[in-house]
PDB file of N, CA and C in Angstrom:
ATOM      1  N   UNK A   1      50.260   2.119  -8.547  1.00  0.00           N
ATOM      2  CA  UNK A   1      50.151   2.686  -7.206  1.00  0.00           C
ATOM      3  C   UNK A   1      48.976   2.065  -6.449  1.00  0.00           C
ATOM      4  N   UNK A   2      48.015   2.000  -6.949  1.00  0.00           N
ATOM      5  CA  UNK A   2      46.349   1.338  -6.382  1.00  0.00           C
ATOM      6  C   UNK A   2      46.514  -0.326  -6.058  1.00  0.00           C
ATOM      7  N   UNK A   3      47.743  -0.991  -6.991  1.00  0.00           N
ATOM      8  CA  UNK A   3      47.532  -2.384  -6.575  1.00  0.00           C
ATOM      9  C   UNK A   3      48.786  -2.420  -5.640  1.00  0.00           C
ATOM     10  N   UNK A   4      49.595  -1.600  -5.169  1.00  0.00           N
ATOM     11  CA  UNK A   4      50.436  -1.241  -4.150  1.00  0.00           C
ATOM     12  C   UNK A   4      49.553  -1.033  -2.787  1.00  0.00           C
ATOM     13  N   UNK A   5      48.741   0.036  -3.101  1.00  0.00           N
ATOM     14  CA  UNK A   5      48.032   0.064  -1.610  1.00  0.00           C
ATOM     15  C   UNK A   5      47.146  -1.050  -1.143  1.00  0.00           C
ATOM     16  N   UNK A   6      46.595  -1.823  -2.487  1.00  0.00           N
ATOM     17  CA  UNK A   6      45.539  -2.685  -1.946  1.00  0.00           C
ATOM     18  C   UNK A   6      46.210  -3.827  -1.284  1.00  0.00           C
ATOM     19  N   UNK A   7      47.559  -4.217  -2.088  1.00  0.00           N
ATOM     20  CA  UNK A   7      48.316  -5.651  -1.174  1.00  0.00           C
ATOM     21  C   UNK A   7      48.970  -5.119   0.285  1.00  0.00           C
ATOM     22  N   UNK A   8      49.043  -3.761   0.145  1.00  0.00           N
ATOM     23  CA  UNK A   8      49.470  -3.287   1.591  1.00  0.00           C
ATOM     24  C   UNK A   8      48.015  -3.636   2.682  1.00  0.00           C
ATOM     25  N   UNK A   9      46.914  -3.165   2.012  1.00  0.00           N
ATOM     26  CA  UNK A   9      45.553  -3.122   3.340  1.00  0.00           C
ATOM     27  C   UNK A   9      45.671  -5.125   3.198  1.00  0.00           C
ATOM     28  N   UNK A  10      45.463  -5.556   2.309  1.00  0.00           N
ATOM     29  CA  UNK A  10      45.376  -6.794   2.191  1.00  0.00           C
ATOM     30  C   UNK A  10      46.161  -7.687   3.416  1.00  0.00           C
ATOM     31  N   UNK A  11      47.219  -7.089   3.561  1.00  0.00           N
ATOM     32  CA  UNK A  11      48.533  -7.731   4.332  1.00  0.00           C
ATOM     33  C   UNK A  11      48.176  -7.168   5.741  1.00  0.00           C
ATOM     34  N   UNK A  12      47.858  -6.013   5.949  1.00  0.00           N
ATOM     35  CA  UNK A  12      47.820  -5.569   6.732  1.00  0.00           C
ATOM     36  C   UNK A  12      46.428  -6.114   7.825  1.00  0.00           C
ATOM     37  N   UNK A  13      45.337  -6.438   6.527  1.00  0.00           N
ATOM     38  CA  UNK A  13      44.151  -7.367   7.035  1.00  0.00           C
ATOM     39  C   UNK A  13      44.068  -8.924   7.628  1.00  0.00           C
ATOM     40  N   UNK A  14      45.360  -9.403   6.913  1.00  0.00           N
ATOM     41  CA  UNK A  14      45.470 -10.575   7.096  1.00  0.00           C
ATOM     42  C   UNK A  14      46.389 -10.209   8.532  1.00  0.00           C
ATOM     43  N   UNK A  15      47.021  -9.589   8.981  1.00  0.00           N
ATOM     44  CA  UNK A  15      48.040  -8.827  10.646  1.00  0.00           C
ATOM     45  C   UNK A  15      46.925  -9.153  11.507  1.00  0.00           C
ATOM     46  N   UNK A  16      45.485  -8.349  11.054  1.00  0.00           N
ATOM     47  CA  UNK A  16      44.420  -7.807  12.341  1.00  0.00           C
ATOM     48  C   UNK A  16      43.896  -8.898  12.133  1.00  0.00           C
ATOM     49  N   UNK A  17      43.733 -10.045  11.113  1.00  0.00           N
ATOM     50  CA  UNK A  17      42.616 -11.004  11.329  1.00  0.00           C
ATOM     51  C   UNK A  17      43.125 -12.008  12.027  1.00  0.00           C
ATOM     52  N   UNK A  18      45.088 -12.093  12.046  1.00  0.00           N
ATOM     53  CA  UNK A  18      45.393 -13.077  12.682  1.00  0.00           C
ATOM     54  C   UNK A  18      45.468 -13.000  14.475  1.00  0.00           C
ATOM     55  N   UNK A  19      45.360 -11.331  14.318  1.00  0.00           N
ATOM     56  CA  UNK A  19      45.028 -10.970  16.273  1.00  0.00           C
ATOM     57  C   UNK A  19      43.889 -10.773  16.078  1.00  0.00           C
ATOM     58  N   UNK A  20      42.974 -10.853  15.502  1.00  0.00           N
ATOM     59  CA  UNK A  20      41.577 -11.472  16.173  1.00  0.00           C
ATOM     60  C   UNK A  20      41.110 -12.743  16.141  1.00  0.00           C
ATOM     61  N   UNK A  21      41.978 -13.693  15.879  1.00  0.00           N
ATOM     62  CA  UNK A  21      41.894 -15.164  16.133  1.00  0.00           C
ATOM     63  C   UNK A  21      42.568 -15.246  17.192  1.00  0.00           C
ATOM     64  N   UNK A  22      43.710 -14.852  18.105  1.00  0.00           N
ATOM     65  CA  UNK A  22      43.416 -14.418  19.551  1.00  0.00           C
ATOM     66  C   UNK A  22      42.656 -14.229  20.370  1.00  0.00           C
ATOM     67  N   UNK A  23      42.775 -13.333  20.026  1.00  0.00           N
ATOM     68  CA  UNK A  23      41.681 -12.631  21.109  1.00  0.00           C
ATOM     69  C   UNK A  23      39.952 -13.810  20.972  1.00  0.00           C
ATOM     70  N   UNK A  24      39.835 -14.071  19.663  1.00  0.00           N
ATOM     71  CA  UNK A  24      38.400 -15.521  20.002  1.00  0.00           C
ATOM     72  C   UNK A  24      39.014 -16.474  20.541  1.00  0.00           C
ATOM     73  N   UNK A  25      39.831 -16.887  20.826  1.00  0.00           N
ATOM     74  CA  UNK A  25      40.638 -17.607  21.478  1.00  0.00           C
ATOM     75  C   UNK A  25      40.746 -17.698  22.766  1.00  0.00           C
ATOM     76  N   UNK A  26      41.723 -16.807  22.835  1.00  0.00           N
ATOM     77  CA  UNK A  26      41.939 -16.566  24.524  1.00  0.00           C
ATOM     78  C   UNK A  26      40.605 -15.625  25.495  1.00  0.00           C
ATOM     79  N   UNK A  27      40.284 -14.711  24.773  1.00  0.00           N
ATOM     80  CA  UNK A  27      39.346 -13.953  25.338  1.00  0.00           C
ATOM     81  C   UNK A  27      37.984 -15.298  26.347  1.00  0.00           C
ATOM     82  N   UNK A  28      37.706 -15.605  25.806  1.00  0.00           N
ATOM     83  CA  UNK A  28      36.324 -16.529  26.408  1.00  0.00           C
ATOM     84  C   UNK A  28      37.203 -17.786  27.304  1.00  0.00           C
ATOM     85  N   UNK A  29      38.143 -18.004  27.134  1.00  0.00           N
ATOM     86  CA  UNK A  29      39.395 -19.013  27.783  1.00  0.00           C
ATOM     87  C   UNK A  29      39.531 -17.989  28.927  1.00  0.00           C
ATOM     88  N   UNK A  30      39.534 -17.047  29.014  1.00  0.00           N
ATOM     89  CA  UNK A  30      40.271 -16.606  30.356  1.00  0.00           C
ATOM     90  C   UNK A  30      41.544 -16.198  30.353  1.00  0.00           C
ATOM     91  N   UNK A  31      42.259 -15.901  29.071  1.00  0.00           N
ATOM     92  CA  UNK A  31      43.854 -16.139  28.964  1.00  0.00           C
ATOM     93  C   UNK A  31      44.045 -14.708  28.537  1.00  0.00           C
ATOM     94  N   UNK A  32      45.485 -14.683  28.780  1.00  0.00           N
ATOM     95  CA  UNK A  32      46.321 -13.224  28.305  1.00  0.00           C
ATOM     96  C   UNK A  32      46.055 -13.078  26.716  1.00  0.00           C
ATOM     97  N   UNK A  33      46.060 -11.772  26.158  1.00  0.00           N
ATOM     98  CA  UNK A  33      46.048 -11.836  24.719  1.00  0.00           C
ATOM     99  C   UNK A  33      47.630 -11.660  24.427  1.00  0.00           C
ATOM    100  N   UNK A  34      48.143 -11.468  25.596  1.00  0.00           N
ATOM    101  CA  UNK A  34      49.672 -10.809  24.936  1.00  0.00           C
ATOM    102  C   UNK A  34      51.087 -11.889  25.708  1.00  0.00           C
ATOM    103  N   UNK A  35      50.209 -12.554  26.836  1.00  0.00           N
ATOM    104  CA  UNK A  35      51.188 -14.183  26.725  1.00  0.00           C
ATOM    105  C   UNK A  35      50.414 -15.083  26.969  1.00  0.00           C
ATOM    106  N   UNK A  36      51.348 -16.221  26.997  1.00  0.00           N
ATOM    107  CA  UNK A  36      52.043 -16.694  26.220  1.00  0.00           C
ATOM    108  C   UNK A  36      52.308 -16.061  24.760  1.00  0.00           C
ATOM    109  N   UNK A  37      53.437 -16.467  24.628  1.00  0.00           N
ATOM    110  CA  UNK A  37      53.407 -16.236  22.798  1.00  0.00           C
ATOM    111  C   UNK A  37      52.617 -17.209  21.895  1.00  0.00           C
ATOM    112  N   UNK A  38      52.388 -17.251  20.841  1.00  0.00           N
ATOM    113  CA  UNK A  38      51.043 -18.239  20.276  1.00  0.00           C
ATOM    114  C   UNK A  38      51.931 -19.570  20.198  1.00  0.00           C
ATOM    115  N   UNK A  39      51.266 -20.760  20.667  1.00  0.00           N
ATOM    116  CA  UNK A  39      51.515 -22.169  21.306  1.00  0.00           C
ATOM    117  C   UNK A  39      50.399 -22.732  20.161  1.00  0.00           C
ATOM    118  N   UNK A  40      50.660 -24.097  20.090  1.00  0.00           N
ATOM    119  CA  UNK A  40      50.078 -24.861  20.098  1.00  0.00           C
ATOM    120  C   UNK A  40      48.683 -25.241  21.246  1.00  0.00           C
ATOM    121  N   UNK A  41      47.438 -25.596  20.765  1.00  0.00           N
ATOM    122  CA  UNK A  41      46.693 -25.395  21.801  1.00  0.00           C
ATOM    123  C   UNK A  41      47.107 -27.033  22.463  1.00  0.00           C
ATOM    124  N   UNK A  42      47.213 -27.991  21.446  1.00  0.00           N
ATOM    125  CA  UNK A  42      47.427 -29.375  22.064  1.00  0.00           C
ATOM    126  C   UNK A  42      48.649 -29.989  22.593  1.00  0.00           C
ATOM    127  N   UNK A  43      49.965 -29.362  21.795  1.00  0.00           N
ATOM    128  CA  UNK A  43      51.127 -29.851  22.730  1.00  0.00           C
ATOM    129  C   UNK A  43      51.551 -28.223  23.281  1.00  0.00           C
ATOM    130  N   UNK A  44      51.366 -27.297  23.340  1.00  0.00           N
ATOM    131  CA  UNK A  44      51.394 -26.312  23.901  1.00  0.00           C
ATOM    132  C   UNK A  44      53.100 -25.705  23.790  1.00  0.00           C
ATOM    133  N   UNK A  45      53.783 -26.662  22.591  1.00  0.00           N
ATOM    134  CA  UNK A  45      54.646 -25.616  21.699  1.00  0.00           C
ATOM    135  C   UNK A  45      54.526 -24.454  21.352  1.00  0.00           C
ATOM    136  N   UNK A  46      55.611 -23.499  21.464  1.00  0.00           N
ATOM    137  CA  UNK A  46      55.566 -22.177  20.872  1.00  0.00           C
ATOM    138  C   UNK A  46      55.686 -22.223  19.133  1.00  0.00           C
ATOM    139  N   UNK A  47      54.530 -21.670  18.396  1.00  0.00           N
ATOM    140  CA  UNK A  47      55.252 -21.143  17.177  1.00  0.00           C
ATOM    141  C   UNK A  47      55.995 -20.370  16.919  1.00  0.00           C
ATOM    142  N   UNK A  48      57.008 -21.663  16.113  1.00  0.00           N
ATOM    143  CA  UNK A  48      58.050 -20.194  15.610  1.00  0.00           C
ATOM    144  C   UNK A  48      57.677 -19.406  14.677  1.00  0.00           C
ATOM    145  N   UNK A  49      58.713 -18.242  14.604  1.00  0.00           N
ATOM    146  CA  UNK A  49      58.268 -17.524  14.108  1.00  0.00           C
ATOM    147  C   UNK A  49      57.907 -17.547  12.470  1.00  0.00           C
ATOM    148  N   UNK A  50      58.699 -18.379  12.018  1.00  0.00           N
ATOM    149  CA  UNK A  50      58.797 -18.867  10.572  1.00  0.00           C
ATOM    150  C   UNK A  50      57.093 -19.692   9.787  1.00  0.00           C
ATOM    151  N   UNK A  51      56.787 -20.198  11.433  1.00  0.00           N
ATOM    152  CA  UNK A  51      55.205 -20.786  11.252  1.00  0.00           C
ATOM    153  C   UNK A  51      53.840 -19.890  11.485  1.00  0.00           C
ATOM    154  N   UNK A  52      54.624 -18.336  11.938  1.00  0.00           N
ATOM    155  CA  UNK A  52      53.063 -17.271  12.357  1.00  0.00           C
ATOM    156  C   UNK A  52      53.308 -16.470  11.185  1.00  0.00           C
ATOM    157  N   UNK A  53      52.805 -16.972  10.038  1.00  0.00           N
ATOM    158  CA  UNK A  53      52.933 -16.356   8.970  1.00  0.00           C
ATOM    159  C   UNK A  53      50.776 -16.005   8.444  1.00  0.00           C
ATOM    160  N   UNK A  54      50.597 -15.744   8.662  1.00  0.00           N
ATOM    161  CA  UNK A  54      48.673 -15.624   8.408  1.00  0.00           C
ATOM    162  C   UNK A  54      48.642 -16.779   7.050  1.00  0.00           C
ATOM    163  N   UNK A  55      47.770 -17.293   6.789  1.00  0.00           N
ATOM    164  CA  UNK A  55      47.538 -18.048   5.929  1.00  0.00           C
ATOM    165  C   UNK A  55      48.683 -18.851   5.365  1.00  0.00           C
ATOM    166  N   UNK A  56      49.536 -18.251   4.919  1.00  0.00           N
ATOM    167  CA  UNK A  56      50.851 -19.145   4.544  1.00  0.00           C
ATOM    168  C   UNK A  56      51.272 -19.915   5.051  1.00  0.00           C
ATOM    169  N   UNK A  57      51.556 -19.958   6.721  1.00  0.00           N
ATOM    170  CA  UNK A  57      51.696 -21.038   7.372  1.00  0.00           C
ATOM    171  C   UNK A  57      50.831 -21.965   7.324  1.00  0.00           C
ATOM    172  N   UNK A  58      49.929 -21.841   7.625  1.00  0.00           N
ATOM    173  CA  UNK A  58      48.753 -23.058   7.540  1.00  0.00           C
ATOM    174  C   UNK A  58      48.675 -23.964   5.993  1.00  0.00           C
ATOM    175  N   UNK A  59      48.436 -23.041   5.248  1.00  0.00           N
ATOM    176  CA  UNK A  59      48.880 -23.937   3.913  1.00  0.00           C
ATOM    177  C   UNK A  59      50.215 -24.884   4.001  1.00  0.00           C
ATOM    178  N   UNK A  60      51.174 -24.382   4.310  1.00  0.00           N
ATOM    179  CA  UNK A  60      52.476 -25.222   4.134  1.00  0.00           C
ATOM    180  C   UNK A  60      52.423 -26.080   5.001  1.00  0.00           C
ATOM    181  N   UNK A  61      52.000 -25.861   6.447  1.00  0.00           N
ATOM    182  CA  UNK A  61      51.690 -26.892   7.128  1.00  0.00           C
ATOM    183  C   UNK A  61      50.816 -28.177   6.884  1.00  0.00           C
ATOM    184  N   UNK A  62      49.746 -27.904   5.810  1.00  0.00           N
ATOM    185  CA  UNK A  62      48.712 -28.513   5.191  1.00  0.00           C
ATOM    186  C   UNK A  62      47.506 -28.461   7.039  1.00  0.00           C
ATOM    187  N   UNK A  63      47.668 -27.180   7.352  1.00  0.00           N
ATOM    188  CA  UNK A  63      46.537 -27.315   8.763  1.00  0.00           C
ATOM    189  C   UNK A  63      47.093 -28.298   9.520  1.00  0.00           C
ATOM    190  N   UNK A  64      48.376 -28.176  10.422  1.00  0.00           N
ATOM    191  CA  UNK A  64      48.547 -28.880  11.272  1.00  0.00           C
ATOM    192  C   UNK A  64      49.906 -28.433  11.921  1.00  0.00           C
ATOM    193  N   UNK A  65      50.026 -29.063  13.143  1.00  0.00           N
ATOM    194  CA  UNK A  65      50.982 -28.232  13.832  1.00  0.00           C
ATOM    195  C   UNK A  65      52.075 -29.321  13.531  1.00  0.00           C
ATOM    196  N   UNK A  66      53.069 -28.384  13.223  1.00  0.00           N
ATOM    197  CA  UNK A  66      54.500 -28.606  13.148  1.00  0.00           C
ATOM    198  C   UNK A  66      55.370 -29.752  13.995  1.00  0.00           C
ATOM    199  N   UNK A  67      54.766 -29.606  15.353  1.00  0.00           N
ATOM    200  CA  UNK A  67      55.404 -30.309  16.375  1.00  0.00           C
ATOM    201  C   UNK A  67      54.716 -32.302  17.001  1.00  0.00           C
ATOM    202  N   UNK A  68      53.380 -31.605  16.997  1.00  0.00           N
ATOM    203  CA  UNK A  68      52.328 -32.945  17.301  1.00  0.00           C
ATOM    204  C   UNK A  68      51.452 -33.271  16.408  1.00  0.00           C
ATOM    205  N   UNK A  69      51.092 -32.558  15.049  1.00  0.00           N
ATOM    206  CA  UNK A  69      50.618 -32.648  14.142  1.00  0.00           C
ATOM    207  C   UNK A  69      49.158 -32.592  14.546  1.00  0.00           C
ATOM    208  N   UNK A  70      48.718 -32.087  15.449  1.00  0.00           N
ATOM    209  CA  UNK A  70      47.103 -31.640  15.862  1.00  0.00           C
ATOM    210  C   UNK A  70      46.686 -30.647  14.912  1.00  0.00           C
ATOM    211  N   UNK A  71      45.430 -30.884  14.591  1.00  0.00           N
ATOM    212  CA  UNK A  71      44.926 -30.724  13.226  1.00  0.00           C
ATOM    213  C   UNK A  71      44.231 -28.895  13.471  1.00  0.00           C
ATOM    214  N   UNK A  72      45.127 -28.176  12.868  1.00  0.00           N
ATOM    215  CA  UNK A  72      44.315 -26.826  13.180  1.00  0.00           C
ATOM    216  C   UNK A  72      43.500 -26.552  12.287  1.00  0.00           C
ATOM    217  N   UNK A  73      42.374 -26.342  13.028  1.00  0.00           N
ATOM    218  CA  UNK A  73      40.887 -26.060  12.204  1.00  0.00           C
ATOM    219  C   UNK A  73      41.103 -24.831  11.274  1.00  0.00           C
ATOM    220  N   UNK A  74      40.694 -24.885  10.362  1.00  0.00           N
ATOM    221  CA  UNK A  74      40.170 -23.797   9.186  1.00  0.00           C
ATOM    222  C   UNK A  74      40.274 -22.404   8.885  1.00  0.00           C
ATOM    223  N   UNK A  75      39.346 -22.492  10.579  1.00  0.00           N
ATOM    224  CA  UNK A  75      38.932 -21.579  11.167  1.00  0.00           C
ATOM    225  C   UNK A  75      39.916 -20.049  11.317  1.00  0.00           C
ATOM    226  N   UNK A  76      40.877 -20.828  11.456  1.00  0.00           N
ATOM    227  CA  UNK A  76      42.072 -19.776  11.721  1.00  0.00           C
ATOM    228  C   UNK A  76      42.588 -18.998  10.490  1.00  0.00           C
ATOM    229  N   UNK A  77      42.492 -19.794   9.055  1.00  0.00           N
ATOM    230  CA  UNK A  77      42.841 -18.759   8.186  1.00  0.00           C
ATOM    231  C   UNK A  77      41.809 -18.352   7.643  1.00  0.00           C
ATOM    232  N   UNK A  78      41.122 -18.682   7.740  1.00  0.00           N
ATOM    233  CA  UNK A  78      39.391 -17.884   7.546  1.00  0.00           C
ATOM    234  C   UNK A  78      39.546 -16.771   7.508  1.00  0.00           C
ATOM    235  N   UNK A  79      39.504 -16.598   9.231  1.00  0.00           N
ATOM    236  CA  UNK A  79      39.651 -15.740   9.411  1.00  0.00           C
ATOM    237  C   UNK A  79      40.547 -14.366   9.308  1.00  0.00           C
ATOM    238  N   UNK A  80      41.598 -14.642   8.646  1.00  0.00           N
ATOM    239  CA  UNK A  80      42.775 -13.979   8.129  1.00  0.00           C
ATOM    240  C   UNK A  80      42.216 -13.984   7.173  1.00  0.00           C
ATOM    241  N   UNK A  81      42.202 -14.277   6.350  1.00  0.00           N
ATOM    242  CA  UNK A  81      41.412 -13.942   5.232  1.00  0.00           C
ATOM    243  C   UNK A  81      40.690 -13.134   4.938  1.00  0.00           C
ATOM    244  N   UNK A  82      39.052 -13.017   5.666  1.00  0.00           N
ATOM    245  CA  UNK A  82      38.472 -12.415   6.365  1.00  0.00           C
ATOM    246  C   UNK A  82      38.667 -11.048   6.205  1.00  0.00           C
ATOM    247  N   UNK A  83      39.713 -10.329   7.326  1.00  0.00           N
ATOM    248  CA  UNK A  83      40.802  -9.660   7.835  1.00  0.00           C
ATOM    249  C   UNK A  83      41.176  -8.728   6.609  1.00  0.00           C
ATOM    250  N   UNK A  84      41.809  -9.512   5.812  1.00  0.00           N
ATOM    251  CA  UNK A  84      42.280  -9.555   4.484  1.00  0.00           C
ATOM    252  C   UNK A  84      41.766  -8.602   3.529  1.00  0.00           C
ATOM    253  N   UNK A  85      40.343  -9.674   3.406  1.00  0.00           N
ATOM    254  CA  UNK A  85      38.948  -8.685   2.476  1.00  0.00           C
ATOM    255  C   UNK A  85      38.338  -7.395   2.811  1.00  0.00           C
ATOM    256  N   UNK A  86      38.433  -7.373   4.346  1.00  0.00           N
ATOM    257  CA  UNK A  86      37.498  -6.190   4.818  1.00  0.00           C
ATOM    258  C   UNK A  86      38.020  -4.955   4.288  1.00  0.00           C
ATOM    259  N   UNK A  87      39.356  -5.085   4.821  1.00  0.00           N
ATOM    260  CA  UNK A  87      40.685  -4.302   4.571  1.00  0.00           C
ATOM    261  C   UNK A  87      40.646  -3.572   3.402  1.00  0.00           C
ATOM    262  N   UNK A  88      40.451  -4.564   2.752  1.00  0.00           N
ATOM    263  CA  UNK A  88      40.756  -4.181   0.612  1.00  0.00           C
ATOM    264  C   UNK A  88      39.204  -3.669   0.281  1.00  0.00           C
ATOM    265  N   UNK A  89      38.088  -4.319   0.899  1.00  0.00           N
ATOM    266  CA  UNK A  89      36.826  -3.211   0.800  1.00  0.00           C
ATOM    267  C   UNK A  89      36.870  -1.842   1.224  1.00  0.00           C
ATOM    268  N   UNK A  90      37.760  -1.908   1.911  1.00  0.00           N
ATOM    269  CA  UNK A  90      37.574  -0.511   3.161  1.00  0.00           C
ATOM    270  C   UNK A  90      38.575   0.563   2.143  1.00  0.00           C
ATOM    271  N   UNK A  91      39.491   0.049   1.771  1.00  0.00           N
ATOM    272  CA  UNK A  91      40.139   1.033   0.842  1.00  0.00           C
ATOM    273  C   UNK A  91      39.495   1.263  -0.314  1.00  0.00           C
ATOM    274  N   UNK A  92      38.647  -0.233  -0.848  1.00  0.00           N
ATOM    275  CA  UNK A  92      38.353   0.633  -1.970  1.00  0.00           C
ATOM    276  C   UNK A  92      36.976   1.577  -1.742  1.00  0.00           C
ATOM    277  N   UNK A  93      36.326   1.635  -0.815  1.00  0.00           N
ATOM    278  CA  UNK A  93      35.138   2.146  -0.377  1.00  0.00           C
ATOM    279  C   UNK A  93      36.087   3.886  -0.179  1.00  0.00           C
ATOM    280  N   UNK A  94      36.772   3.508   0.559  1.00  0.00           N
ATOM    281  CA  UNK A  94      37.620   5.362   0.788  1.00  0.00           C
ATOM    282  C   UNK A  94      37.709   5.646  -0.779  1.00  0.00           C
ATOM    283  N   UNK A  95      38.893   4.822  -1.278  1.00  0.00           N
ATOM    284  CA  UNK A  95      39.050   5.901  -2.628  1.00  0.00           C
ATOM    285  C   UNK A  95      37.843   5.857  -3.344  1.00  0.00           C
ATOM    286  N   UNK A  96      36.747   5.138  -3.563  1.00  0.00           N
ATOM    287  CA  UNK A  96      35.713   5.559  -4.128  1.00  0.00           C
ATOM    288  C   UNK A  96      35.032   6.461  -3.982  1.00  0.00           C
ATOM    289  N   UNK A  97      35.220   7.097  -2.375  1.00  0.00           N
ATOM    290  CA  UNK A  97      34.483   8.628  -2.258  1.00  0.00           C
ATOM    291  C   UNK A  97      35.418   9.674  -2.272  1.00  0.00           C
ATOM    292  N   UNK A  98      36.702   9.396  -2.572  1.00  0.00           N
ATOM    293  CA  UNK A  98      37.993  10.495  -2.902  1.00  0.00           C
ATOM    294  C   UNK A  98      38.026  10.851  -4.149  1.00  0.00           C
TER     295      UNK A  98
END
């Protein structure tokens, strides 16, 4: 049951870390957080949906876009990652005081 909830916050961390690589994104850009749908920043392709996967995509891609092959920084599954960990601290910090 416990390694059920933790891949749930886990997954669920890697959801919020990949909309807060948005929002650092677009926020200081000046841009919508909610359109475009997520593009490519250099040929300004839409990802499909098969490629907005948090970390998984980027691995399979080997960090690079699908369409023009512009090299996506790091940065982006980091931060999913990130996302990821806080998540799985945060649960285990709750059930540790339950």
């Amino acid at each position: 049951m416990i390694v059920v909830v933790l891949v749930s916050a886990f997954l669920f961390g890697l959801i919020v870390g990949s909309f807060a690589n948005v929002v650092l994104v677009r926020v200081p850009a000046g841009e919508s957080i909610v359109q475009p749908a997520s593009h490519c920043p250099s040929c300004e392709t839409p990802v499909r949906p098969y490629d907005n996967l948090p970390v998984v995509s980027w691995l399979a891609l080997r960090g690079r876009c699908r369409d023009c092959g512009w090299h996506i920084p790091a940065r982006y599954p980091l931060v999913e990652l990130a996302g990821g960990v806080i998540a799985v601290v945060v649960v285990l910090a709750i059930l540790a005081v339950a």
